[in-house]
Protein backbone atom coordinates (compact mmCIF):
# COMPACT_ATOMS: atom_id res chain seq x y z
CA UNK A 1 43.46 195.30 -74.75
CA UNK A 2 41.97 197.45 -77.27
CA UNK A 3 43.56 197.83 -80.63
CA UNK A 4 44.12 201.62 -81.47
CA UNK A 5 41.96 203.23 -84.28
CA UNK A 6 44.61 203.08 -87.07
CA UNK A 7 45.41 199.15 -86.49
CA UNK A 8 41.52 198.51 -86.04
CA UNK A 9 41.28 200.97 -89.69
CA UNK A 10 43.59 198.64 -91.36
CA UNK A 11 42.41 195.32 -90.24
CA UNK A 12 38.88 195.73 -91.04
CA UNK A 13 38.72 199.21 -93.10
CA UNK A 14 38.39 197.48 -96.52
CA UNK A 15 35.61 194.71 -95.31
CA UNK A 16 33.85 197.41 -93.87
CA UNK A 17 33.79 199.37 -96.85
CA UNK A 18 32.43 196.82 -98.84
CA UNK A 19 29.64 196.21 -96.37
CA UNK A 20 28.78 200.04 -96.53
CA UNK A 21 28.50 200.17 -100.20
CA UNK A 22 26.68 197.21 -100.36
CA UNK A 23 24.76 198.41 -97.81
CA UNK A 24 24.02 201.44 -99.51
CA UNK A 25 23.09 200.08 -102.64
CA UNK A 26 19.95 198.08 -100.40
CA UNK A 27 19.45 201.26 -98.70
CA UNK A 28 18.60 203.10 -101.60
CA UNK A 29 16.56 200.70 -103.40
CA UNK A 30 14.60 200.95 -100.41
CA UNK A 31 13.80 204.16 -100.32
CA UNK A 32 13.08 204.06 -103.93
CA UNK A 33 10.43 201.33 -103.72
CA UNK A 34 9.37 203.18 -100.56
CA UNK A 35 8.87 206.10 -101.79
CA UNK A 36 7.49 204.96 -104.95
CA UNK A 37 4.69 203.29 -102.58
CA UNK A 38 3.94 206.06 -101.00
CA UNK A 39 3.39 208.23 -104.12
CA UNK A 40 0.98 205.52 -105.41
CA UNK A 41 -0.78 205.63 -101.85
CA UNK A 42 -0.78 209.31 -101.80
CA UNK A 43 -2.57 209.70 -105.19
CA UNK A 44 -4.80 207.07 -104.42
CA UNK A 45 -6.03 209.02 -101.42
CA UNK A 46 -6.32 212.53 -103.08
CA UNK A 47 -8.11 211.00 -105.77
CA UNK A 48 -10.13 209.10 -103.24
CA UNK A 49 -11.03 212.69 -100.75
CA UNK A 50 -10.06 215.09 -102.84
CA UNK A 51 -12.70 217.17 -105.88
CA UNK A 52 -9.45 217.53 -108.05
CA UNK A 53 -10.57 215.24 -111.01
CA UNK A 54 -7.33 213.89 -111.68
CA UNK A 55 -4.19 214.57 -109.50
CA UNK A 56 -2.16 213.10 -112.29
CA UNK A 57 -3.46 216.17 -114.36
CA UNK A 58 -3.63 219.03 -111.81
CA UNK A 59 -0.75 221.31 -110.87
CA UNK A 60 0.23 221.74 -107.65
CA UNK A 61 -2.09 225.02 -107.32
CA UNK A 62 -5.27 223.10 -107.50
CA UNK A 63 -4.16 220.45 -105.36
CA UNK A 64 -3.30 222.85 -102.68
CA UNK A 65 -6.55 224.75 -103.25
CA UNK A 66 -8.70 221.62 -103.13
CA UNK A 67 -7.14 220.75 -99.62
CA UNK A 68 -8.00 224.56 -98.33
CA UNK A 69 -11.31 224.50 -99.75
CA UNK A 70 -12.56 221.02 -98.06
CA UNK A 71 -13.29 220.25 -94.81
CA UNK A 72 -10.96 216.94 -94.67
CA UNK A 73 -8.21 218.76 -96.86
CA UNK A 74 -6.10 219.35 -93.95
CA UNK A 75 -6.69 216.21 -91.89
CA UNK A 76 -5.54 214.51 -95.29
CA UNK A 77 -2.44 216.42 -95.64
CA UNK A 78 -1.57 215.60 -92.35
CA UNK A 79 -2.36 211.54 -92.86
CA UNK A 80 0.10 211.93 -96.00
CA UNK A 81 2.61 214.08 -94.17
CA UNK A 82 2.48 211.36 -91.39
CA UNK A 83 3.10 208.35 -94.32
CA UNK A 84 5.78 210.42 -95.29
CA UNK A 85 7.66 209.75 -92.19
CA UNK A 86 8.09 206.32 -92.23
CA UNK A 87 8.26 206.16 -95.97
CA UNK A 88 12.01 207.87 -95.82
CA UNK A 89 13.12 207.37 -92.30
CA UNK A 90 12.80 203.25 -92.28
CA UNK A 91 15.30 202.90 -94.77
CA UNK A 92 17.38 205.18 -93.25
CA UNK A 93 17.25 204.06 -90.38
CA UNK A 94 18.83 200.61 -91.59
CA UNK A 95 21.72 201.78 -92.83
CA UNK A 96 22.42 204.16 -89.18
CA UNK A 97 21.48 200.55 -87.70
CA UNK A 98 23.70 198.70 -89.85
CA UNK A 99 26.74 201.35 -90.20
CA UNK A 100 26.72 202.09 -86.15
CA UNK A 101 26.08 197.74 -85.92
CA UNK A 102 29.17 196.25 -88.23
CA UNK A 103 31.56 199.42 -87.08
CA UNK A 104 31.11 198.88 -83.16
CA UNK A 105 31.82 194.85 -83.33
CA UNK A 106 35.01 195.99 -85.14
CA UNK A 107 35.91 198.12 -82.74
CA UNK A 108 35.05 196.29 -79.57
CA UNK A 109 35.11 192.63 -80.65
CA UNK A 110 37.56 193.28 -83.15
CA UNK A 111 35.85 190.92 -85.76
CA UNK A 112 33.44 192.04 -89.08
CA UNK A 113 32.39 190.57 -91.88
CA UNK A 114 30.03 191.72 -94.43
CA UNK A 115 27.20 190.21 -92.82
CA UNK A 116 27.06 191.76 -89.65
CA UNK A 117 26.06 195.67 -91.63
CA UNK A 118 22.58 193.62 -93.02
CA UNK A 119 22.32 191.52 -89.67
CA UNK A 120 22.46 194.30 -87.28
CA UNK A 121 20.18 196.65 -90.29
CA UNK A 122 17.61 194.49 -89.50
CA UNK A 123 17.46 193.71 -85.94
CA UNK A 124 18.01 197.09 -84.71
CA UNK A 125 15.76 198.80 -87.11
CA UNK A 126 12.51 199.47 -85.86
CA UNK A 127 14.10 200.49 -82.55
CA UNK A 128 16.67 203.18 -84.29
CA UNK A 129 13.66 204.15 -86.41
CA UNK A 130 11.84 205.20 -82.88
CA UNK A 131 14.63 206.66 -82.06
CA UNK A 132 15.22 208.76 -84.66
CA UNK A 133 11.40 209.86 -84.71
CA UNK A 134 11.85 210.81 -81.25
CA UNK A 135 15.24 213.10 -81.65
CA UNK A 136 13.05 214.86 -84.69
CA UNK A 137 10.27 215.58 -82.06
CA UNK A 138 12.28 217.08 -79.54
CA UNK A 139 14.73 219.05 -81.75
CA UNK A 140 11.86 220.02 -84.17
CA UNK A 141 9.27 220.40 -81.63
CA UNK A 142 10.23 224.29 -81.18
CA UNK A 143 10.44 225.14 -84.95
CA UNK A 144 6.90 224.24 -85.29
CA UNK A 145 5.77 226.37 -82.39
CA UNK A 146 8.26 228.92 -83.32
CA UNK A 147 6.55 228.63 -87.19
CA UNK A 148 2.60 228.56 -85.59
CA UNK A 149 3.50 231.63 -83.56
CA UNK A 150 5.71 233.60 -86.78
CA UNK A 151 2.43 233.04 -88.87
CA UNK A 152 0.16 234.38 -86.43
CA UNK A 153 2.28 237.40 -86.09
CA UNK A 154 2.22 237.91 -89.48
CA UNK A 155 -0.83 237.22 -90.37
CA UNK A 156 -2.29 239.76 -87.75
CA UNK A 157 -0.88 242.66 -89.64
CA UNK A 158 -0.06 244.57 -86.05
CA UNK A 159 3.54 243.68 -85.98
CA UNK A 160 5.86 246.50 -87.68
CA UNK A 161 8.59 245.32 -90.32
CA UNK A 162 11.46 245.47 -87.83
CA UNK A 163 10.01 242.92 -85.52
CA UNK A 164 9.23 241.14 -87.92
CA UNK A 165 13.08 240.94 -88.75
CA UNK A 166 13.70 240.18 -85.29
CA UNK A 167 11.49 237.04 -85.44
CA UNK A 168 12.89 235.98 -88.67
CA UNK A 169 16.47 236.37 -87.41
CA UNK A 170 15.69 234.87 -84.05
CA UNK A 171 14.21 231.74 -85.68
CA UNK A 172 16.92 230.72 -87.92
CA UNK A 173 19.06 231.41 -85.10
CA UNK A 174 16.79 229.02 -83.08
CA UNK A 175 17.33 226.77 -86.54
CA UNK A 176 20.71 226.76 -86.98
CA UNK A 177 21.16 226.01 -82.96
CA UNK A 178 18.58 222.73 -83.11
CA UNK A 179 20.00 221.74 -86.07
CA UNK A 180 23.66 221.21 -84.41
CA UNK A 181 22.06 220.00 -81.13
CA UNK A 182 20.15 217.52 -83.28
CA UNK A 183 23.38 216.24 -85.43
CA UNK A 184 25.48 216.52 -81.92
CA UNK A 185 23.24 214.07 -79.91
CA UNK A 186 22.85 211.76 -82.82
CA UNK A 187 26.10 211.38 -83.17
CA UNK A 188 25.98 208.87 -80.27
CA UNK A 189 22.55 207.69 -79.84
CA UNK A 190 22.43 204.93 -82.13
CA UNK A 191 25.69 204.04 -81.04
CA UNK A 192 24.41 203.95 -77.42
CA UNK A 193 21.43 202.02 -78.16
CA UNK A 194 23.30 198.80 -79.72
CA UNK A 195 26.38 198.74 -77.62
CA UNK A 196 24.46 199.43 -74.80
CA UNK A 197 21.62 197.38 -75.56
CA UNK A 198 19.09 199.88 -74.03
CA UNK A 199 16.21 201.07 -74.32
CA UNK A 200 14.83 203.75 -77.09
CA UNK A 201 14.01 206.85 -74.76
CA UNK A 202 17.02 205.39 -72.16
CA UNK A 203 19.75 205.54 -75.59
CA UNK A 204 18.97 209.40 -75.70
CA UNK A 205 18.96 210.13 -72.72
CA UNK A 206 22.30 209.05 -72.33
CA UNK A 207 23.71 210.64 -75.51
CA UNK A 208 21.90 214.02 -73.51
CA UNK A 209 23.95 213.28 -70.67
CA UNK A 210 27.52 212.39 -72.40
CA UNK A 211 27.03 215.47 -74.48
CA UNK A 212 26.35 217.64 -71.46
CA UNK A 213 29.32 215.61 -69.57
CA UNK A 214 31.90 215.88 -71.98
CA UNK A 215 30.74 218.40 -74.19
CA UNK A 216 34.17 218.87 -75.87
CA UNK A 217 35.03 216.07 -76.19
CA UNK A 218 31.77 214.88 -77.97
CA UNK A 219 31.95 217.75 -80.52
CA UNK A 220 35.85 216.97 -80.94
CA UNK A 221 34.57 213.28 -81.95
CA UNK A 222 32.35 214.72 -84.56
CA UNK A 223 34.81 217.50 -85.85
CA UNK A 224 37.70 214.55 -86.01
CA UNK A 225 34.94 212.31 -88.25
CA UNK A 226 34.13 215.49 -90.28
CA UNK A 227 37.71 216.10 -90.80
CA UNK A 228 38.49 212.48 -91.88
CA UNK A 229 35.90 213.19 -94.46
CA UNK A 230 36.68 215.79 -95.66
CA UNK A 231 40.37 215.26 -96.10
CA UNK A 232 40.22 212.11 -97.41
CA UNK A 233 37.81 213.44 -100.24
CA UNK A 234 40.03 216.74 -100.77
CA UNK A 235 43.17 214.55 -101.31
CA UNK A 236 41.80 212.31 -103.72
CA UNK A 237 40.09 214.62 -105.44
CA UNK A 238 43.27 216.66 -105.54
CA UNK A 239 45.32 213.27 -106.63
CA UNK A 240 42.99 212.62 -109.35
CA UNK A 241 42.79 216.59 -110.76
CA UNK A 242 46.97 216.22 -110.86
CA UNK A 243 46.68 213.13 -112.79
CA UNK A 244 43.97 214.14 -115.57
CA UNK A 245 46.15 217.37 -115.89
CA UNK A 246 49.30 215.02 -116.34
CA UNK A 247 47.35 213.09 -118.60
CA UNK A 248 45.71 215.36 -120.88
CA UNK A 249 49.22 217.25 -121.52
CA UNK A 250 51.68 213.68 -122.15
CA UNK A 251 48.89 212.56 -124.31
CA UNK A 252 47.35 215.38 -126.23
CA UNK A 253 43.75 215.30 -124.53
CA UNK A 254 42.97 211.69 -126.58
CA UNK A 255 39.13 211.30 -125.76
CA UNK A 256 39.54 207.65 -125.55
CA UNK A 257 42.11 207.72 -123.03
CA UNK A 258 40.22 210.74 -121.65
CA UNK A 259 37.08 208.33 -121.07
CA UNK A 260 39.50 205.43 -119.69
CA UNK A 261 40.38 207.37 -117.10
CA UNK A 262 36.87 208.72 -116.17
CA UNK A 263 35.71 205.61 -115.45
CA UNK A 264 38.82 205.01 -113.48
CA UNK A 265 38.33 208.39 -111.30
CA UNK A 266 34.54 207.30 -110.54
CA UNK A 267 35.17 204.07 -109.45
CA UNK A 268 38.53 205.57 -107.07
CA UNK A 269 35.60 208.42 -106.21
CA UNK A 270 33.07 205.57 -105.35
CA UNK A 271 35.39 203.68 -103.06
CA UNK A 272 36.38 206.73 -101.68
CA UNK A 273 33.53 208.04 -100.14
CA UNK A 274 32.65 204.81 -98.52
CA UNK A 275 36.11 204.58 -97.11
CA UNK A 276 36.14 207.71 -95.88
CA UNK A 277 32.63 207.03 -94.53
CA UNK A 278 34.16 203.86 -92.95
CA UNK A 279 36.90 205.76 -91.98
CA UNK A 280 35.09 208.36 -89.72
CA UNK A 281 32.60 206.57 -88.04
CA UNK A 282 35.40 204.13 -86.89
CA UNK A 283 37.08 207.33 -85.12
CA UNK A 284 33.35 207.93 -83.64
CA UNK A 285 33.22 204.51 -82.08
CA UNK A 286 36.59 203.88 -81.15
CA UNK A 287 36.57 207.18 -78.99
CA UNK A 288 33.70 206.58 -77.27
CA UNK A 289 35.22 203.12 -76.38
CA UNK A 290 38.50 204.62 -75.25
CA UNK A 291 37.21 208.33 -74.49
CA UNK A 292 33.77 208.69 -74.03
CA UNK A 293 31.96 205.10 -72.64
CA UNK A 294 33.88 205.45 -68.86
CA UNK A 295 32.05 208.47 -68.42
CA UNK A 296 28.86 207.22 -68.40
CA UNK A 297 29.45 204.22 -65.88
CA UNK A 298 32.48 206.12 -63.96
CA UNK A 299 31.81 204.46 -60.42
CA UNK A 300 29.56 200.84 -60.90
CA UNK A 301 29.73 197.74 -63.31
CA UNK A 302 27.79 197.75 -66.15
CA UNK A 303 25.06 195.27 -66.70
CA UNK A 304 27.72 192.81 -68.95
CA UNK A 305 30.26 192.43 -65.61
CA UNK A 306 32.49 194.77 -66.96
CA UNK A 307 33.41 198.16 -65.81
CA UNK A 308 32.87 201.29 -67.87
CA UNK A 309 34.94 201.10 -71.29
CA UNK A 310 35.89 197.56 -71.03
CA UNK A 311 33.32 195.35 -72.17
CA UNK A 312 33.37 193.19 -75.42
CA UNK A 313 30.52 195.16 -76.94
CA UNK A 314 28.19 194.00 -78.88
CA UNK A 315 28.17 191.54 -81.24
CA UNK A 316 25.18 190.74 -84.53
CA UNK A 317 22.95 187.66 -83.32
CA UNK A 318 23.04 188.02 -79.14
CA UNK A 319 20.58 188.99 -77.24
């Protein structure tokens, strides 16, 4: 029988928590040391290709004019643009791995520990970091050509001012439309891909065909997470604004105290956020384990045995 979201929040909320900041803390050292890496890389290879004497040195202005003016300046910039990639989106996609991981064995194993965020970080990594390469090609796919064809028009000098509006205002529109496709359909991807155990381009296609199933019912998920968030954070905050008010008046604004109780309010902030965080992606999973999950196996068994909805999920360390 499956435990409803408020008696799965408060059996495994606080552990969970803990596993996200701690798993945020590795995240972002991470991307620091990745990104550090690549900086060193990238100024090796401008230094290496590139006339600009010293990058260190140069503004940005001769940089980009040295990569105009040579034949291998834009094949470069692409090669960097490229290491870029991987140089944010692996750590990234660790913590989605390990956040989607330790939340959906609470919620349909009902057991976590602290563990499981790093365990499942790990194993599911390189397949959420395909993943997510491949939901940024097909979302940003039509910017680019969108972008290609906006600076050819423009650059021809035939196209009046007013359609040039129109293109502008049709491509943010384009934008702003991608951009919530792109944040709808992750929503349950990565989900998809370790509960389900499938495969990369299998895992979005079946976030495409939930979304286009239950269309409401996906964006509800999201707008319920969102508004978890965003509560939680606007209460506290509220809570704590009250309390330094209170404080300041009963004791006279004493900087000590005053300082006491910063510290206090960053650390409540701090475990905030992650509970919220915890919070809203356990409302994610536990509806599409309740809500969502039938929908995509309505009429057969699943590969586990068990129909649609019902299985134990998965669980760090099986195959």
């Amino acid at each position: 029988m499956t435990e409803s979201y408020y008696d799965t929040l408060k059996r495994h909320g606080v552990k969970l928590s803990l596993a996200m900041l701690l798993g945020n803390l590795l995240h972002t050292a991470l991307l620091y040391a990745a990104l550090l890496l690549y900086a060193i890389l990238a100024v090796l290879l401008i230094t290496m290709f590139s006339s600009v004497p010293s990058v260190l040195e140069a503004d940005s202005n001769q940089v980009a004019e040295s990569f105009a003016s040579e034949p291998g300046g834009i094949v470069l910039g692409v090669v960097l643009l490229l290491l870029f990639v991987p140089a944010v989106q692996l750590p990234n996609s660790f913590w989605i791995a390990g956040a989607y991981g330790a939340a959906s064995s609470a919620v349909f194993r009902g057991e976590t520990s602290i563990s499981f965020f790093f365990t499942t970080g790990f194993k599911h990594l390189w397949r959420i970091f395909a993943q997510q390469v491949l939901l940024a090609i097909l979302f940003m796919g039509p910017i680019l050509v969108m972008t290609l064809f906006g600076g050819l028009l423009a650059g021809g000098g035939e196209a009046s001012d007013t359609a040039l509006g129109m293109f502008g205002l049709l491509f943010f529109v384009l934008l702003f439309v991608l951009l919530i496709g792109y944040l709808w359909i992750s929503l349950h991807a990565p989900l998809i891909l370790i509960v389900e155990r499938t495969a990369v381009w299998d895992s979005i296609r079946l976030a495409f065909r939930l979304t286009l199933k239950k269309p409401g019912q996906t964006l509800l998920s999201g707008l319920i997470a969102l508004g978890i968030l965003l509560g939680t954070y606007f209460s506290v905050g509220l809570i704590l604004v009250i309390l330094f008010a209170l404080l300041t008046a009963l004791t006279g604004g004493n900087d000590i105290i005053a300082a006491i109780f910063a510290v206090f309010g960053v650390l409540i902030l701090l475990c905030t956020i992650f509970f919220a965080f915890t919070a809203s992606l356990l409302s994610i999973v536990h509806r599409y384990k309740t809500r969502l999950r039938s929908d995509l196996f309505p009429d057969n068994l699943n590969r586990e045995g068990f129909s649609g909805g019902a299985t134990p999920g998965y669980a760090p360390g099986e195959s």
